[in-house]
N, C-alpha and C. Protein backbone atom coordinates (compact mmCIF):
# COMPACT_ATOMS: atom_id res chain seq x y z
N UNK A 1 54.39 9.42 90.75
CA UNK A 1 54.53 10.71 90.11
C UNK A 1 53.47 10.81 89.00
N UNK A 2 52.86 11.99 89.33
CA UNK A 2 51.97 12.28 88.28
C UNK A 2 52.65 12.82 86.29
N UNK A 3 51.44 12.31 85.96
CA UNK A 3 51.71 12.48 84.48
C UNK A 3 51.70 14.45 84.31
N UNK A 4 51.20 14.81 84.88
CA UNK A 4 51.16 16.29 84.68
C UNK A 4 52.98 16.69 84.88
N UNK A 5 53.23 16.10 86.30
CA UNK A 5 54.76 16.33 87.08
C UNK A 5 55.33 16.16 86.18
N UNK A 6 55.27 14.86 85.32
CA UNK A 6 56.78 13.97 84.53
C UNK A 6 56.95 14.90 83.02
N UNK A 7 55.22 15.22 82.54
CA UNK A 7 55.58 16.29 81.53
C UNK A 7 56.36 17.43 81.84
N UNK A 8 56.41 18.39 83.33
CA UNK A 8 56.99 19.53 83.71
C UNK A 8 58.42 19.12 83.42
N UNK A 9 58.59 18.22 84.13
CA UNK A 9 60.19 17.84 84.82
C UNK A 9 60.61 17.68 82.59
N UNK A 10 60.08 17.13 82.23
CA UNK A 10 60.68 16.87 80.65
C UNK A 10 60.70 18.00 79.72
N UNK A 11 59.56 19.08 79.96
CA UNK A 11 59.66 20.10 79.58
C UNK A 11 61.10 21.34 80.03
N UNK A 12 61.46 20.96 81.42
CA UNK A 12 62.61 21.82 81.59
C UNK A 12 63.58 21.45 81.46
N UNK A 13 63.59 19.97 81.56
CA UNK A 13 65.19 19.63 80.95
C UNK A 13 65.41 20.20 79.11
N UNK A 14 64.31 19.82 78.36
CA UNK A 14 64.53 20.11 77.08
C UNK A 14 64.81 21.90 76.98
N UNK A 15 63.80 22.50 77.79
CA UNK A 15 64.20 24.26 77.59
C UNK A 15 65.67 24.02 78.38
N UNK A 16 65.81 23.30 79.19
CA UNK A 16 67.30 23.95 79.74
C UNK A 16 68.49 23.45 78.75
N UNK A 17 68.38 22.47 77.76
CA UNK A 17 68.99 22.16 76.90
C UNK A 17 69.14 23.04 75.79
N UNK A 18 68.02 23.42 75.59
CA UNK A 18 67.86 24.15 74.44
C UNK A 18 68.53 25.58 74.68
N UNK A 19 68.21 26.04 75.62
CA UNK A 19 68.76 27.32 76.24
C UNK A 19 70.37 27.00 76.19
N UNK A 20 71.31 26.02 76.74
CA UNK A 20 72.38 25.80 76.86
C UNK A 20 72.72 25.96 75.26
N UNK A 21 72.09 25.01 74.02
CA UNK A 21 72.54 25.08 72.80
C UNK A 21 72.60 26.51 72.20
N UNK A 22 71.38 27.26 72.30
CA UNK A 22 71.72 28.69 72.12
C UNK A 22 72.51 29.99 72.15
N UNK A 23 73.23 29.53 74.01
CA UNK A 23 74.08 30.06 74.32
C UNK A 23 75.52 29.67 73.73
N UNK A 24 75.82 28.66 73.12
CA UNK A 24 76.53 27.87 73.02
C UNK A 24 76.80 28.60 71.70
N UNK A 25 75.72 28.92 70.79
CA UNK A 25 75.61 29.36 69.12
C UNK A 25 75.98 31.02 68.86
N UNK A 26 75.25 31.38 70.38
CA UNK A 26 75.33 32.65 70.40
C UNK A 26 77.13 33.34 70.43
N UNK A 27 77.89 32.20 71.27
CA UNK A 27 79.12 32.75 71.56
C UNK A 27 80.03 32.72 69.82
N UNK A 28 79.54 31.64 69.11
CA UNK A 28 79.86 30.92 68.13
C UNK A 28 80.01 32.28 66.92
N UNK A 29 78.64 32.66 66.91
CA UNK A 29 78.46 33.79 65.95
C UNK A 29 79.15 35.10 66.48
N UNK A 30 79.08 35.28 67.68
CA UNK A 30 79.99 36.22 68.19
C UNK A 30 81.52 36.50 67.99
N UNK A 31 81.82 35.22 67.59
CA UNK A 31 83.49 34.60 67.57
C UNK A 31 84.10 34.91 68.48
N UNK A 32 83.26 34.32 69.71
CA UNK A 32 84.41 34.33 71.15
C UNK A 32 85.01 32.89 71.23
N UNK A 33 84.12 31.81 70.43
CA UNK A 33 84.56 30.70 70.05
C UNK A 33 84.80 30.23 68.97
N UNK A 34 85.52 29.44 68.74
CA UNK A 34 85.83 28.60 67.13
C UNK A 34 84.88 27.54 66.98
N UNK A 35 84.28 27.24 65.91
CA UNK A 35 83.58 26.00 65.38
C UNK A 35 84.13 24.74 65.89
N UNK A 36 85.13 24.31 66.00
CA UNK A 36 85.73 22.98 66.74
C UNK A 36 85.35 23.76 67.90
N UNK A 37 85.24 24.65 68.59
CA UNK A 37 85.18 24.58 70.45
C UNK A 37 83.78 24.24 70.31
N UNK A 38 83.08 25.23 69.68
CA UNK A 38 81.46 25.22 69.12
C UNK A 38 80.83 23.32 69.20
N UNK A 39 81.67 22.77 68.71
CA UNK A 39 81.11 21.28 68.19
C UNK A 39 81.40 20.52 69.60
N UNK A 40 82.76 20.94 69.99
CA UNK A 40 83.04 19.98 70.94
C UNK A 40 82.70 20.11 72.44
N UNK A 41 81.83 21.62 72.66
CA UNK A 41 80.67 21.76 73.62
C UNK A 41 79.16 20.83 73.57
N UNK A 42 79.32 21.21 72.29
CA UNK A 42 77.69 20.33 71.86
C UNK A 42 77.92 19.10 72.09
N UNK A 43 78.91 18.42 71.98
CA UNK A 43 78.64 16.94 71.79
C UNK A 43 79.17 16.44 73.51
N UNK A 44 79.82 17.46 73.94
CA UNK A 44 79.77 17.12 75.32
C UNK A 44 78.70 17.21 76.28
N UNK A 45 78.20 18.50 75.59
CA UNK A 45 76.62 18.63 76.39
C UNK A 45 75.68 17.48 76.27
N UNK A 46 75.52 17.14 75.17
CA UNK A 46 74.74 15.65 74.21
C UNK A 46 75.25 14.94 75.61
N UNK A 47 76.37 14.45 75.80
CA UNK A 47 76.38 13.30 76.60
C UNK A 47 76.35 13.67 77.79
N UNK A 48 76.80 14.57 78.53
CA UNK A 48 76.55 14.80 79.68
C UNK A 48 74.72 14.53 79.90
N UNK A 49 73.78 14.72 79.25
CA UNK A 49 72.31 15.12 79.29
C UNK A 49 72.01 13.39 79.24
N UNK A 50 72.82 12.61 77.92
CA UNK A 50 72.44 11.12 77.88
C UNK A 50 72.99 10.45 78.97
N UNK A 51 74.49 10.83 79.40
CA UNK A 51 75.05 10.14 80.36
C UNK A 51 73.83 10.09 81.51
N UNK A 52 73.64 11.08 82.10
CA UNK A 52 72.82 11.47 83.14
C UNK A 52 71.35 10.96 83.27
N UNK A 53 71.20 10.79 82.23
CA UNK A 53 69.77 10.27 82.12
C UNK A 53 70.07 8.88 82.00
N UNK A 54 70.79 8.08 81.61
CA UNK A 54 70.97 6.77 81.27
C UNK A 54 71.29 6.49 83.34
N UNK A 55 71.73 7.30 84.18
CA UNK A 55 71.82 6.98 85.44
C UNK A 55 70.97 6.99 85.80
N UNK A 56 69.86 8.08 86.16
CA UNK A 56 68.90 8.59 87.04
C UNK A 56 67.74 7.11 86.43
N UNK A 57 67.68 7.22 85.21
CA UNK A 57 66.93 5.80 84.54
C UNK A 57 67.20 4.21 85.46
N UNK A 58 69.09 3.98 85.53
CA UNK A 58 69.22 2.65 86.08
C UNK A 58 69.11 3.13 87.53
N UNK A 59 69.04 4.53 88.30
CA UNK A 59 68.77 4.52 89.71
C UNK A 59 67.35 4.27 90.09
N UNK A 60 66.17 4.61 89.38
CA UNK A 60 65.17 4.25 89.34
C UNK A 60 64.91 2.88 88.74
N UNK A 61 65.10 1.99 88.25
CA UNK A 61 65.10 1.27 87.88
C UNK A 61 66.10 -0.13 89.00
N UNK A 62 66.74 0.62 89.77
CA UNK A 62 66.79 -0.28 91.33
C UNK A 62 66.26 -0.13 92.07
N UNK A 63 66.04 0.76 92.06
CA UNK A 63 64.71 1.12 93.45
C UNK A 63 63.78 0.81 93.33
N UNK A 64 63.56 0.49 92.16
CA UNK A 64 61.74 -0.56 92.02
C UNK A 64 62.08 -2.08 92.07
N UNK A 65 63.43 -2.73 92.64
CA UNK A 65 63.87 -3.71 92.41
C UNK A 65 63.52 -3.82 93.91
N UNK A 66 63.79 -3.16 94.94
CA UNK A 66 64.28 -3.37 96.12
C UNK A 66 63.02 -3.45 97.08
């Protein structure tokens, strides 16, 4: 994989993150949500994004084993 590719692919996970946090702020200020729902999206999003990446990392990281 090219270095051009790996910047794309990192660039849209971060806008698609970022986009998710926004929406997330936007409902917040709206008060369709409460600050505890507000926090406890974010920090689920946080790990869902680390969880996921901490996989796709050890799935690549067998496949160069094999």
């Amino acid at each position: 994989m090219s270095d051009k590719q790996r910047l794309k692919i990192a660039a849209l996970v971060a806008l698609s993150f970022t986009g998710i946090v926004v929406l997330i702020m936007a409902l917040l200020v709206k008060a369709v949500i409460t600050f505890q729902l507000a926090l406890l999206m974010l920090v689920a999003l946080l790990g869902l994004y680390f969880g996921f990446g901490v996989l796709i990392f050890l799935y690549r990281f067998v496949d160069r084993l094999k």
